[in-house]
C-alpha atoms as a PDB file:
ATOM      1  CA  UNK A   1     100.145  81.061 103.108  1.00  0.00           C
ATOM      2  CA  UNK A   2     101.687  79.240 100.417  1.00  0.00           C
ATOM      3  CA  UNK A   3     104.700  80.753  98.625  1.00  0.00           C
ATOM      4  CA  UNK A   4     104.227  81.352  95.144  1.00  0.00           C
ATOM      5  CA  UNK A   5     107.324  82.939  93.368  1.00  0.00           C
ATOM      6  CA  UNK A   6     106.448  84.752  89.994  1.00  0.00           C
ATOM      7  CA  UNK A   7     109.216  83.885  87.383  1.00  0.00           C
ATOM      8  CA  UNK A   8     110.694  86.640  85.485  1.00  0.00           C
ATOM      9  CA  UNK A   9     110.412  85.484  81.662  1.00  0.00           C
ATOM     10  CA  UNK A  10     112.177  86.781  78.726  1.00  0.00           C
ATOM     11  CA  UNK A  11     111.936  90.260  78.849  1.00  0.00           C
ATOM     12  CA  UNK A  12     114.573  91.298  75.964  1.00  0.00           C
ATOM     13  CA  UNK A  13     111.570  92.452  73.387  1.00  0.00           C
ATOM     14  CA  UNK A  14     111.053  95.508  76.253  1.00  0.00           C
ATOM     15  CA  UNK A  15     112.951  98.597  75.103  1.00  0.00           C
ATOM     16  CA  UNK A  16     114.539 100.014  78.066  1.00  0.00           C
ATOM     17  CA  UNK A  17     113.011 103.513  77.904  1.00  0.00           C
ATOM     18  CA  UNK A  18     109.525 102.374  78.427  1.00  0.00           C
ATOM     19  CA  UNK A  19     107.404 104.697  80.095  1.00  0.00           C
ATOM     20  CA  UNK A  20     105.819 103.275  83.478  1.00  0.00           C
ATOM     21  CA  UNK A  21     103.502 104.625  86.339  1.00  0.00           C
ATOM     22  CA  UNK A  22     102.960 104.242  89.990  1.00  0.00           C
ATOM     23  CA  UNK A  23      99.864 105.219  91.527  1.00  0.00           C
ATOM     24  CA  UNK A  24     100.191 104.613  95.150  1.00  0.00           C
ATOM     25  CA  UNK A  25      97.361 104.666  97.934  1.00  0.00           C
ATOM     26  CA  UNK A  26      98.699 106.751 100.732  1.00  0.00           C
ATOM     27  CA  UNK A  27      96.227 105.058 103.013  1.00  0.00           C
ATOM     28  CA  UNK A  28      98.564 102.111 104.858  1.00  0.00           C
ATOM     29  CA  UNK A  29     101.491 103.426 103.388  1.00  0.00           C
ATOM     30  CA  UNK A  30     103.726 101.904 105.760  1.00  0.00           C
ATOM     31  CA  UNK A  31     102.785  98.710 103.358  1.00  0.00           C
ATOM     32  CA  UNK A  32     102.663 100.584  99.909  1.00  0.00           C
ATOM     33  CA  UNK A  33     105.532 102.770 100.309  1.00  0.00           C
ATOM     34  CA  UNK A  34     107.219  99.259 100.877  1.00  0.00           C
ATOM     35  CA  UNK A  35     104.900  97.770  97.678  1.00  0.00           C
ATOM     36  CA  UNK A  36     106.482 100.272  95.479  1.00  0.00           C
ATOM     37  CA  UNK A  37     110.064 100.055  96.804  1.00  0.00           C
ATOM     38  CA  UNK A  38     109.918  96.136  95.938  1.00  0.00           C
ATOM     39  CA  UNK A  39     108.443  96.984  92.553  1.00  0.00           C
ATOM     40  CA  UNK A  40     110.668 100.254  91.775  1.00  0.00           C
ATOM     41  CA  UNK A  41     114.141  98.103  93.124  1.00  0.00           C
ATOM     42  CA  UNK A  42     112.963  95.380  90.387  1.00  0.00           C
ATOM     43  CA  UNK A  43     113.034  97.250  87.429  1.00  0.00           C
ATOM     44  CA  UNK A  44     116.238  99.770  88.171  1.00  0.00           C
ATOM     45  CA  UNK A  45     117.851  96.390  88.450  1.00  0.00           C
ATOM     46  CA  UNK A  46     116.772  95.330  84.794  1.00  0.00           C
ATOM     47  CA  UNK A  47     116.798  98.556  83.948  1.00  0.00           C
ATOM     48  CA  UNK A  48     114.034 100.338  83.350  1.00  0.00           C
ATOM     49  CA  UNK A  49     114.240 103.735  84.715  1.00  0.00           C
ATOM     50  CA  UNK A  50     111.105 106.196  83.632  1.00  0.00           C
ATOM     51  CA  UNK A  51     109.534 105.979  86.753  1.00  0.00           C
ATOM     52  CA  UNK A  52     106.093 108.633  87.435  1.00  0.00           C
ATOM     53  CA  UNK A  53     104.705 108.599  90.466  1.00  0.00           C
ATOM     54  CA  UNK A  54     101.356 109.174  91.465  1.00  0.00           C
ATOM     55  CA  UNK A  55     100.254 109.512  94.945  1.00  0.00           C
ATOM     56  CA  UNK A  56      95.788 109.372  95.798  1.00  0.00           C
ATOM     57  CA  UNK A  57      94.607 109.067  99.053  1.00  0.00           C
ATOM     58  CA  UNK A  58      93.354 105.372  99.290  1.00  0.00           C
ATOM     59  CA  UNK A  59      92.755 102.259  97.036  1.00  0.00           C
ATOM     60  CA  UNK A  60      89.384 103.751  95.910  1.00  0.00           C
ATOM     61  CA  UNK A  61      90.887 106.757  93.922  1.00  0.00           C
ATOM     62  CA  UNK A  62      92.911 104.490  92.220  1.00  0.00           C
ATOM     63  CA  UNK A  63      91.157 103.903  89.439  1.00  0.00           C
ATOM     64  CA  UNK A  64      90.075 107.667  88.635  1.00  0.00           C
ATOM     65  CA  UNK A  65      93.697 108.828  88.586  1.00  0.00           C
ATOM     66  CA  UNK A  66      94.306 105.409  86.083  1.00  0.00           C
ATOM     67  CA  UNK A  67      91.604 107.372  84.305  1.00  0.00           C
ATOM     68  CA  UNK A  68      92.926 110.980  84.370  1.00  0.00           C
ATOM     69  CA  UNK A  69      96.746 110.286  83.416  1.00  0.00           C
ATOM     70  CA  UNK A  70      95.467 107.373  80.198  1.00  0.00           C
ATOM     71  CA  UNK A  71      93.954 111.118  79.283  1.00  0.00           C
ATOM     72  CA  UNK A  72      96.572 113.144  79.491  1.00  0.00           C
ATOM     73  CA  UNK A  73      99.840 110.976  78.767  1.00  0.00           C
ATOM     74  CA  UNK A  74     100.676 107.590  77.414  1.00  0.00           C
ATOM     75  CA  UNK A  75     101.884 105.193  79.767  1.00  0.00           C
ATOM     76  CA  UNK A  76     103.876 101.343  78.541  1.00  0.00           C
ATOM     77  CA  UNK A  77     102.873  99.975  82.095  1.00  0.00           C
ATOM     78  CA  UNK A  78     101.350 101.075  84.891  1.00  0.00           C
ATOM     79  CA  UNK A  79     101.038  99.734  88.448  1.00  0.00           C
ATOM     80  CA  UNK A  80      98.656 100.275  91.341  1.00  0.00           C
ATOM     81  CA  UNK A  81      99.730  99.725  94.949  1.00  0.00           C
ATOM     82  CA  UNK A  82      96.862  99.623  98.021  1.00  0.00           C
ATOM     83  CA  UNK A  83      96.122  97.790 100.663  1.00  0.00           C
ATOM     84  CA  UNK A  84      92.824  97.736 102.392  1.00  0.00           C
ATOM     85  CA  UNK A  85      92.513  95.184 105.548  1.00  0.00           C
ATOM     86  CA  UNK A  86      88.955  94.093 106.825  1.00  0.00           C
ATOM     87  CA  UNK A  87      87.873  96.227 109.771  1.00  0.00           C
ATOM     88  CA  UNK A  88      84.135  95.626 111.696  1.00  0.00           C
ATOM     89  CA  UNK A  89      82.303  97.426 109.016  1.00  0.00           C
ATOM     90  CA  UNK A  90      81.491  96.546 105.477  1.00  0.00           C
ATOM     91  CA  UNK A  91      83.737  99.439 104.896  1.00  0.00           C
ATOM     92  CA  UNK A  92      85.902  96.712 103.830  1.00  0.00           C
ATOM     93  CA  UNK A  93      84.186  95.145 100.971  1.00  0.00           C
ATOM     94  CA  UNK A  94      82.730  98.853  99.370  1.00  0.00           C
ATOM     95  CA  UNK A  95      86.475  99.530  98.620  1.00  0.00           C
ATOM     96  CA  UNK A  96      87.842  96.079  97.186  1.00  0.00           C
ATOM     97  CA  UNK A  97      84.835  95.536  95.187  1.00  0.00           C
ATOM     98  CA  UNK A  98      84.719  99.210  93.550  1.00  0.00           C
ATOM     99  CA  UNK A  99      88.681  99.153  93.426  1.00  0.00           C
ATOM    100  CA  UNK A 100      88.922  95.846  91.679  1.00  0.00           C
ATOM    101  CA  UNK A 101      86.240  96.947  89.255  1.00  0.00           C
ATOM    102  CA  UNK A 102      87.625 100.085  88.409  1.00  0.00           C
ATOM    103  CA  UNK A 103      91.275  98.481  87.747  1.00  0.00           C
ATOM    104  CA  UNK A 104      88.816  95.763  85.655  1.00  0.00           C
ATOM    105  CA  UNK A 105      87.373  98.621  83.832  1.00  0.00           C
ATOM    106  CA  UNK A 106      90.457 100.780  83.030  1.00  0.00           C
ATOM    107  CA  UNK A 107      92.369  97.217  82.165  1.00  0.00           C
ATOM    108  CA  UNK A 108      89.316  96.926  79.228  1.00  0.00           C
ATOM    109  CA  UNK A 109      89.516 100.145  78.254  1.00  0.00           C
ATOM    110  CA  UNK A 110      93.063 100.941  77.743  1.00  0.00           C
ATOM    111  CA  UNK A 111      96.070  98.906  75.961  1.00  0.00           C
ATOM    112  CA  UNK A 112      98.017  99.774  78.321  1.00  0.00           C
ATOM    113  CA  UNK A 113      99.101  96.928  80.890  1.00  0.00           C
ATOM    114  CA  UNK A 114      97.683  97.424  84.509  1.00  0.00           C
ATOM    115  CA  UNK A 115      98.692  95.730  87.029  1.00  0.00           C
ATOM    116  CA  UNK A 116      96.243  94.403  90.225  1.00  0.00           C
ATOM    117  CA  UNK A 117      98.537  95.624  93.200  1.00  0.00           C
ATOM    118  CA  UNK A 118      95.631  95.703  95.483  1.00  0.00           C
ATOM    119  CA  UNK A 119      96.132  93.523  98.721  1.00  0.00           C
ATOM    120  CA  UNK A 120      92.962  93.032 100.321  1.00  0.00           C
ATOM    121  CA  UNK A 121      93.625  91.006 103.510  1.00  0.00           C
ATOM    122  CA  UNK A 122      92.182  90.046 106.972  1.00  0.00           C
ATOM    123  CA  UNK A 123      95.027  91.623 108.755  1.00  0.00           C
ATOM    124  CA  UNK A 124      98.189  93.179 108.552  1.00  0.00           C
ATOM    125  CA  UNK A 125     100.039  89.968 109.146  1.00  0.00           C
ATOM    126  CA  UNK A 126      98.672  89.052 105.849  1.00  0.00           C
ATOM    127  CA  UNK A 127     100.169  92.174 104.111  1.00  0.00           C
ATOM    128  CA  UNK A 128     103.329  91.975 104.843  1.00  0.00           C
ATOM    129  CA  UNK A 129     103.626  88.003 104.238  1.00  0.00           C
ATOM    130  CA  UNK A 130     102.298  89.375 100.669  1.00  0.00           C
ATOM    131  CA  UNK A 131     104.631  92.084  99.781  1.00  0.00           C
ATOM    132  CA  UNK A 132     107.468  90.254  97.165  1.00  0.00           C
ATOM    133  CA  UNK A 133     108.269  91.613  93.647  1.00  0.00           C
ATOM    134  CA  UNK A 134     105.858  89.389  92.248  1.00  0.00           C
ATOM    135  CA  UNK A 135     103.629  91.840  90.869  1.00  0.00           C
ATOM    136  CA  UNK A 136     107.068  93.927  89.305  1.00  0.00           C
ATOM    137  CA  UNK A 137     107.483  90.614  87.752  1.00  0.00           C
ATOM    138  CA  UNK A 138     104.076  90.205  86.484  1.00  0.00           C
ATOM    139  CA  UNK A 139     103.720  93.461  84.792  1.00  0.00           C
ATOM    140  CA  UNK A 140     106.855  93.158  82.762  1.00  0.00           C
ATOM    141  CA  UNK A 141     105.961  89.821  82.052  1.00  0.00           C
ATOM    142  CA  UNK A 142     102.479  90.912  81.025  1.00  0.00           C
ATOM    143  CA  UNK A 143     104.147  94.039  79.162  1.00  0.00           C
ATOM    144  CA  UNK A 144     106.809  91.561  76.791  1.00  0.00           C
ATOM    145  CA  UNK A 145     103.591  89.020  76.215  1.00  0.00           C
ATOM    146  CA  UNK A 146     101.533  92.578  75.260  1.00  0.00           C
ATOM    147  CA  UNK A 147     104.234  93.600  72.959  1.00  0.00           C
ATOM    148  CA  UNK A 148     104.247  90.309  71.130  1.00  0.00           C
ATOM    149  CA  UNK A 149     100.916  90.163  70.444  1.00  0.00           C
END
């Protein structure tokens, strides 16, 4: 794989008390437990604190429960965590296509930031070469260019 390191930018037009959520697949959580530990370490250390966490079952239900808290509260960032790795079945390509759609879809929808933490890999080897705070890096990247705009 080749390494790609995400930059942090300039991040100083981000009020500190932003409001950010998790929504976690618990499906391979070995890997998104760790996903979210990489992401949550990133932004305690620049100080960003209002963490919610959202737990679903698997990638697939991530973009209903994008759906039901952009209902019910209002979110400055939000990031999705799941991993789905290619099995025998075309199992595999039912979830990362209707995943990756839904995050599309709620991404249109919404002003709110979302960020694509969906690994979709051929095996597990793959995962964990791919779990960095990149994608921490990315949303509050994506959040100051948002707020500029």
């Amino acid at each position: 794989m080749a390494e790609y390191t995400q930059e942090l930018g300039n991040i100083s037009n981000i009020p500190k008390n932003i409001d950010v959520a998790f929504i976690t697949a618990d499906f391979n959580n070995q890997y998104t437990d760790k996903m979210e530990e990489v992401a949550e370490e990133l932004l305690h250390e620049n100080h960003f604190r209002n963490i919610k966490k959202f737990r679903v079952p698997g990638a697939f239900e991530i973009p209903a429960m994008i759906e039901r808290i952009m209902e019910k509260w209002t979110y400055d960032l939000i990031y999705c965590f799941g991993v789905v790795v290619r099995g025998s079945t075309t199992h595999y390509d039912y979830v990362c296509n209707e995943t990756a759609r839904g995050i599309m879809d709620a991404s249109r929808k919404y002003p709110t930031p979302i960020i694509f933490g969906l690994l979709t890999c051929e095996n597990f080897a793959q995962v964990e070469e791919r779990i960095n705070s990149n994608l921490a890096i990315s949303g509050l990247n994506l959040l100051s260019t948002t707020l500029d705009i």
